[in-house]
N, C-alpha and C. Protein backbone atom coordinates (compact mmCIF):
# COMPACT_ATOMS: atom_id res chain seq x y z
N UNK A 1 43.26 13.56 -1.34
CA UNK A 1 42.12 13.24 -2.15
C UNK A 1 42.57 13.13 -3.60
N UNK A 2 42.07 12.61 -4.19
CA UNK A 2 42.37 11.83 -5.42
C UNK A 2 41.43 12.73 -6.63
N UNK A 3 41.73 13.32 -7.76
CA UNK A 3 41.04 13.70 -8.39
C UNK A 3 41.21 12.76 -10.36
N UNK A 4 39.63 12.44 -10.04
CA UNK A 4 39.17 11.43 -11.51
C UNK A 4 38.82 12.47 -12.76
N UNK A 5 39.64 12.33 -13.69
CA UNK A 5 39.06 13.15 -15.16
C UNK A 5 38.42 12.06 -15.72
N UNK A 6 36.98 12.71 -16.25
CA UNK A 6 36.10 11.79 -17.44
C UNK A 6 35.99 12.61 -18.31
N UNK A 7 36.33 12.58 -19.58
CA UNK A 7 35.86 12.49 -20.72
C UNK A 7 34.57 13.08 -20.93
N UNK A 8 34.03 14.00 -21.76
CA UNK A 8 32.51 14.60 -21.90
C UNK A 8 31.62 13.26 -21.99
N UNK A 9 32.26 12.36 -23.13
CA UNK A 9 31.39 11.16 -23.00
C UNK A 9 31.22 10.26 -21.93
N UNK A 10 32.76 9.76 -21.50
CA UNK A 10 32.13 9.30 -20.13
C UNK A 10 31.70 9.93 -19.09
N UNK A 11 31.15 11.33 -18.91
CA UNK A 11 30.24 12.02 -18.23
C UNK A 11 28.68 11.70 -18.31
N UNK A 12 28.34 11.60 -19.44
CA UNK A 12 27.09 11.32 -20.07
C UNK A 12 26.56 9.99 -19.91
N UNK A 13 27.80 8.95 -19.98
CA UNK A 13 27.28 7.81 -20.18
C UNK A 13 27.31 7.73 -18.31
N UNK A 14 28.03 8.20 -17.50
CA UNK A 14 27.67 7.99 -15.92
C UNK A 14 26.35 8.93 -15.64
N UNK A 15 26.20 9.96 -16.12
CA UNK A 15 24.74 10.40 -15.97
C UNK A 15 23.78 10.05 -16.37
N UNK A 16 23.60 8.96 -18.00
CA UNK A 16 23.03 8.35 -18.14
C UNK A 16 22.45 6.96 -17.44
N UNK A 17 23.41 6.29 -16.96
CA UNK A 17 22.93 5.41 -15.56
C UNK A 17 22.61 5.81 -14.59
N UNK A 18 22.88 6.28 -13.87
CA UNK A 18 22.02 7.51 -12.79
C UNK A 18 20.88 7.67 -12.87
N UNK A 19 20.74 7.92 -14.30
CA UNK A 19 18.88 8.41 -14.67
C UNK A 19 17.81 7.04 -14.81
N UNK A 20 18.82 6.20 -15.23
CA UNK A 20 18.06 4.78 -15.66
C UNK A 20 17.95 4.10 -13.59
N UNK A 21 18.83 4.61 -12.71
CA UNK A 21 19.04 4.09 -11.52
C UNK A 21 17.87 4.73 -11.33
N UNK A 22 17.94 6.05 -10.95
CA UNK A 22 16.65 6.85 -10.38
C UNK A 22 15.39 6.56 -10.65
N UNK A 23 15.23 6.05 -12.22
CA UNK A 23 13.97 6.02 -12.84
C UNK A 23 13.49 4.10 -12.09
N UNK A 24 14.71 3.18 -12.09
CA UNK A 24 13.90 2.48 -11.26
C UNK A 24 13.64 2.16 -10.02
N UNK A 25 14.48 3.20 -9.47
CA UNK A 25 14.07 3.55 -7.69
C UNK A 25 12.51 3.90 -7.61
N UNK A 26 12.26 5.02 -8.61
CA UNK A 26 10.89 5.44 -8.42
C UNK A 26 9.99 4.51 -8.77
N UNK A 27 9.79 3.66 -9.80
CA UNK A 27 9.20 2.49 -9.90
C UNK A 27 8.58 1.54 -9.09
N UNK A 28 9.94 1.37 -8.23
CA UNK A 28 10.32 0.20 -6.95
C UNK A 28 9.02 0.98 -5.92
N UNK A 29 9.17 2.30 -6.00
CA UNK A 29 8.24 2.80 -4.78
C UNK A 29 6.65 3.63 -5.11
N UNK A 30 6.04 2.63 -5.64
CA UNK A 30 4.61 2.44 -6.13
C UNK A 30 3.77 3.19 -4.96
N UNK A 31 3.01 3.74 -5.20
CA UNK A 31 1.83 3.97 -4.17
C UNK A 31 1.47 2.92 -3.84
N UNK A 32 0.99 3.27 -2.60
CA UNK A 32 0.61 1.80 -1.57
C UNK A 32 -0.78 1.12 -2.08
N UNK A 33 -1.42 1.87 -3.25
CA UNK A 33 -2.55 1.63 -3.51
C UNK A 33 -2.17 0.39 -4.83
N UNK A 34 -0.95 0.17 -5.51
CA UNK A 34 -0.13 -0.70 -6.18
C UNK A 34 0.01 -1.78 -5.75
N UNK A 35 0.45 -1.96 -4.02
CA UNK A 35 1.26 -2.99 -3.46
C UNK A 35 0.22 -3.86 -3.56
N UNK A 36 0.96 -5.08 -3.58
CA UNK A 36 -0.34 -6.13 -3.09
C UNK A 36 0.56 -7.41 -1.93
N UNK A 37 -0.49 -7.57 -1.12
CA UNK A 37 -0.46 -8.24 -0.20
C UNK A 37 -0.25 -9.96 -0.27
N UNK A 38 0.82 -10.61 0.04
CA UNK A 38 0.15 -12.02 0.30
C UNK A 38 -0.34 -12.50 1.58
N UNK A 39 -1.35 -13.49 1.32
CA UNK A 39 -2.10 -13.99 2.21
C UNK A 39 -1.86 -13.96 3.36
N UNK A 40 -0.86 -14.50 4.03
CA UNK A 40 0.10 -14.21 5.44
C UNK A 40 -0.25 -12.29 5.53
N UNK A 41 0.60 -11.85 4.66
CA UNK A 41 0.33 -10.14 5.22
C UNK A 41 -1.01 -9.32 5.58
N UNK A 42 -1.86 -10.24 4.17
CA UNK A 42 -3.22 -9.88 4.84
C UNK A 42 -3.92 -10.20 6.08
N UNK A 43 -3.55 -11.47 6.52
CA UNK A 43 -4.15 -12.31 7.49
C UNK A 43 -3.49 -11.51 8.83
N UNK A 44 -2.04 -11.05 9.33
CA UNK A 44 -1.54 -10.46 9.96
C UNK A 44 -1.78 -8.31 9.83
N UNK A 45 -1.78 -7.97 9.09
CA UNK A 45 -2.59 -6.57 8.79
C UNK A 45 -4.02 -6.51 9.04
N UNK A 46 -5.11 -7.28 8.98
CA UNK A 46 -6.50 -7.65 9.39
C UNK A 46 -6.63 -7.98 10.87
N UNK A 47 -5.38 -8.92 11.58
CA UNK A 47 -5.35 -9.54 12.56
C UNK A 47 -7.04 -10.59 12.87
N UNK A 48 -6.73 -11.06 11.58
CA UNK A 48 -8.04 -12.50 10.76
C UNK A 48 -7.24 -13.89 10.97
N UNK A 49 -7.90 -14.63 11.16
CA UNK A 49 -7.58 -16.13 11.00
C UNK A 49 -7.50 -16.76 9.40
N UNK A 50 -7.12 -17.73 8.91
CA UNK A 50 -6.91 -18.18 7.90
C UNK A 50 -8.43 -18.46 7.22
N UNK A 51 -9.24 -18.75 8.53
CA UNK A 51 -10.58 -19.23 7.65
C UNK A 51 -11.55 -17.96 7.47
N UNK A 52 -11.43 -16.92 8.49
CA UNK A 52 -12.36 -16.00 8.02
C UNK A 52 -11.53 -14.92 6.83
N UNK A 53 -10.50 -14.60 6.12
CA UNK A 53 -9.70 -14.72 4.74
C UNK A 53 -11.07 -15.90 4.07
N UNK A 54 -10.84 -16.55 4.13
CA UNK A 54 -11.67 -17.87 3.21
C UNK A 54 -13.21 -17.21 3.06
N UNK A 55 -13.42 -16.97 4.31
CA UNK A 55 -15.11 -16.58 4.10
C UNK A 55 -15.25 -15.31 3.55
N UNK A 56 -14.47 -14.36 3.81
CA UNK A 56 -13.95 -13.15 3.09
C UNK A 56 -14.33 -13.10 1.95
N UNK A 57 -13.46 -14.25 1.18
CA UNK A 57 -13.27 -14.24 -0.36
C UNK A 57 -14.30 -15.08 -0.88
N UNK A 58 -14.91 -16.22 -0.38
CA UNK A 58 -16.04 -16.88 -0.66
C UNK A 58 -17.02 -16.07 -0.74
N UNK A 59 -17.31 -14.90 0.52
CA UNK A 59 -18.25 -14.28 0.04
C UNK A 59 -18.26 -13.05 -0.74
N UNK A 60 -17.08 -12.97 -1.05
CA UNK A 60 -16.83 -11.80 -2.00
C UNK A 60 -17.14 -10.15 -1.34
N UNK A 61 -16.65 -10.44 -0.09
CA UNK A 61 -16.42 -9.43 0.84
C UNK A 61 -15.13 -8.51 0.31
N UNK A 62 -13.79 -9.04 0.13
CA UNK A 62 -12.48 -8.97 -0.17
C UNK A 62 -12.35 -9.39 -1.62
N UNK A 63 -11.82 -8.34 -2.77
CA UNK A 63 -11.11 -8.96 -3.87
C UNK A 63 -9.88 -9.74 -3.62
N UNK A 64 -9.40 -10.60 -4.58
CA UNK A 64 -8.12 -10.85 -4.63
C UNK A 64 -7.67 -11.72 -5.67
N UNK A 65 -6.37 -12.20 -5.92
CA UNK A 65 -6.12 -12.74 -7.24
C UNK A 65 -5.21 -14.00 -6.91
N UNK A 66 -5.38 -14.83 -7.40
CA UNK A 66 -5.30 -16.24 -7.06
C UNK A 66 -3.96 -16.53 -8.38
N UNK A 67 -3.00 -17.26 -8.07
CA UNK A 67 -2.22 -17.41 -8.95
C UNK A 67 -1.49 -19.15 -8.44
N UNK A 68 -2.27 -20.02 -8.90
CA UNK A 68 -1.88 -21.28 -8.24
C UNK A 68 -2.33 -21.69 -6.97
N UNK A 69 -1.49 -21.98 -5.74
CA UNK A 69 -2.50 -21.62 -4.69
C UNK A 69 -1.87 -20.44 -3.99
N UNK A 70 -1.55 -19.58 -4.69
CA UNK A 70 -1.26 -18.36 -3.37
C UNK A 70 -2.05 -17.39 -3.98
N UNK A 71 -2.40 -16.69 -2.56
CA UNK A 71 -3.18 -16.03 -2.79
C UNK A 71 -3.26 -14.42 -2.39
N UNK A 72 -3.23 -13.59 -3.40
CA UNK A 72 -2.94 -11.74 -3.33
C UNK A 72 -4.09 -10.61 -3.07
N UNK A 73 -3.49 -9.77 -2.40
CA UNK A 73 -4.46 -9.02 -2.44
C UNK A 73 -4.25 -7.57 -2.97
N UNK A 74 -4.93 -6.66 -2.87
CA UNK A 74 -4.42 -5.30 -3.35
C UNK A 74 -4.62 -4.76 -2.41
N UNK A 75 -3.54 -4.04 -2.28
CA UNK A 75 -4.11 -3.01 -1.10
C UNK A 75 -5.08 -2.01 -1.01
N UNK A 76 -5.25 -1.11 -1.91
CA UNK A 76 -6.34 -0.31 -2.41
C UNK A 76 -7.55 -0.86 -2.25
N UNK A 77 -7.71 -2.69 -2.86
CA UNK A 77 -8.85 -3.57 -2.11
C UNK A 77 -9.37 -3.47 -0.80
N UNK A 78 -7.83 -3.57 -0.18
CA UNK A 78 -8.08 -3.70 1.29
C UNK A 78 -8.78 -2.48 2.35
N UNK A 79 -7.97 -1.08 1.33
CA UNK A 79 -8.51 0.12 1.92
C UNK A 79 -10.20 0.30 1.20
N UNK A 80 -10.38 -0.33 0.72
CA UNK A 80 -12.14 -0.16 0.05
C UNK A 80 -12.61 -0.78 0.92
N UNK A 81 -12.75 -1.98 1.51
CA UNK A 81 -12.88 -2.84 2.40
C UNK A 81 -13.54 -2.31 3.49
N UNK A 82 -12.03 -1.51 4.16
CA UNK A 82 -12.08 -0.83 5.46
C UNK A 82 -12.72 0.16 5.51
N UNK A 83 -13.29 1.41 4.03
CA UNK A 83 -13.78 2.24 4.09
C UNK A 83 -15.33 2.08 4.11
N UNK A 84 -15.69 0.73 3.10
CA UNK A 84 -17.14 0.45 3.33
C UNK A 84 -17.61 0.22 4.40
N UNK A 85 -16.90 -0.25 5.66
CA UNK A 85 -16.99 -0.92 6.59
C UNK A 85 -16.93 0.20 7.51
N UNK A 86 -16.50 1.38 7.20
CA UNK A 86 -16.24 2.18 8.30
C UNK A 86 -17.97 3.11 9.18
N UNK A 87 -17.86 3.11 10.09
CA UNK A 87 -19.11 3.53 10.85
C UNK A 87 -18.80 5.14 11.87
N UNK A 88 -19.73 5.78 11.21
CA UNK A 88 -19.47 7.08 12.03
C UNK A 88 -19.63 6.80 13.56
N UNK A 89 -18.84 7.71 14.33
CA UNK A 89 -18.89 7.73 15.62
C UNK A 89 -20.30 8.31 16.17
N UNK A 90 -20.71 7.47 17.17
CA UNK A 90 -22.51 7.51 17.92
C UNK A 90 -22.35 8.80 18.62
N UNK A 91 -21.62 8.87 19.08
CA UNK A 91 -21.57 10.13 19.92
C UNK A 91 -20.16 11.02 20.26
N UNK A 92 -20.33 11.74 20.26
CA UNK A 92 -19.25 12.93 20.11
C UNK A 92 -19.10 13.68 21.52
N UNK A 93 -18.14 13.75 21.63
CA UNK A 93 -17.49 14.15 23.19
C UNK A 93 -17.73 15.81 23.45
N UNK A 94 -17.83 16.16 22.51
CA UNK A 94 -17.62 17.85 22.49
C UNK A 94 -19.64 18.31 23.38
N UNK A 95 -19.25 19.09 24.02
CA UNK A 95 -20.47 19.56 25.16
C UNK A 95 -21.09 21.03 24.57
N UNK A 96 -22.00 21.40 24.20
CA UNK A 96 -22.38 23.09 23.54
C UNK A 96 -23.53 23.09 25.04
N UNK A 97 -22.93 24.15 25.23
CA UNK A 97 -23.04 24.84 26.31
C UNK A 97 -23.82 26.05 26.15
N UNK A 98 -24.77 26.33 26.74
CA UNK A 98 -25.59 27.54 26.66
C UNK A 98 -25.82 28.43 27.46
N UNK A 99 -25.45 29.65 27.70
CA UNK A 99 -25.77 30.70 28.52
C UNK A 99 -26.62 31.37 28.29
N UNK A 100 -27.83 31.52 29.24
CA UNK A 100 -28.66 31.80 29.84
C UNK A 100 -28.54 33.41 30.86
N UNK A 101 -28.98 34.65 29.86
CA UNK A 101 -28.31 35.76 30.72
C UNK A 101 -29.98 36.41 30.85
């Protein structure tokens, strides 16, 4: 094995990139509530057709942001979406049972 001497400074200046590496690793990995979707990902994550996306956004069911013709979504959008939309369960499996002594 091979042993490398650095210099106090070139210690600093390799720990200094390290920190600038790390700092944009963490960046890179945004909460999912950050990401945004293109059209294809939404249309395949929904498991939607291209035209109900269209009626989606026509009716202002779904936000999203238009940049030429492609078209984004947010995910955080998407989870608002799914949460307005969400419906409590009708009936519940669990049985209360009463004894009778």
């Amino acid at each position: 094995m091979e042993a490398i001497i650095l210099s106090a400074q070139q210690y600093k200046e390799l720990i200094n990139r390290l920190d600038v590496l790390n700092k944009k690793l963490e960046e890179k990995q945004k909460s999912p509530d950050d990401t945004f979707l293109d059209n294809q990902e939404f249309l395949q994550l929904m498991n939607i057709s291209k035209r109900t996306a269209q009626t989606w956004r026509d009716e202002g069911i779904v936000s999203f942001s238009q940049i030429g013709s492609k078209i984004y979504y947010r995910m955080s959008d998407v989870q608002k979406l799914l949460d307005k939309n969400q419906k409590k369960a009708f009936k519940t499996n669990r049985r209360d049972y009463t004894v009778n002594i």
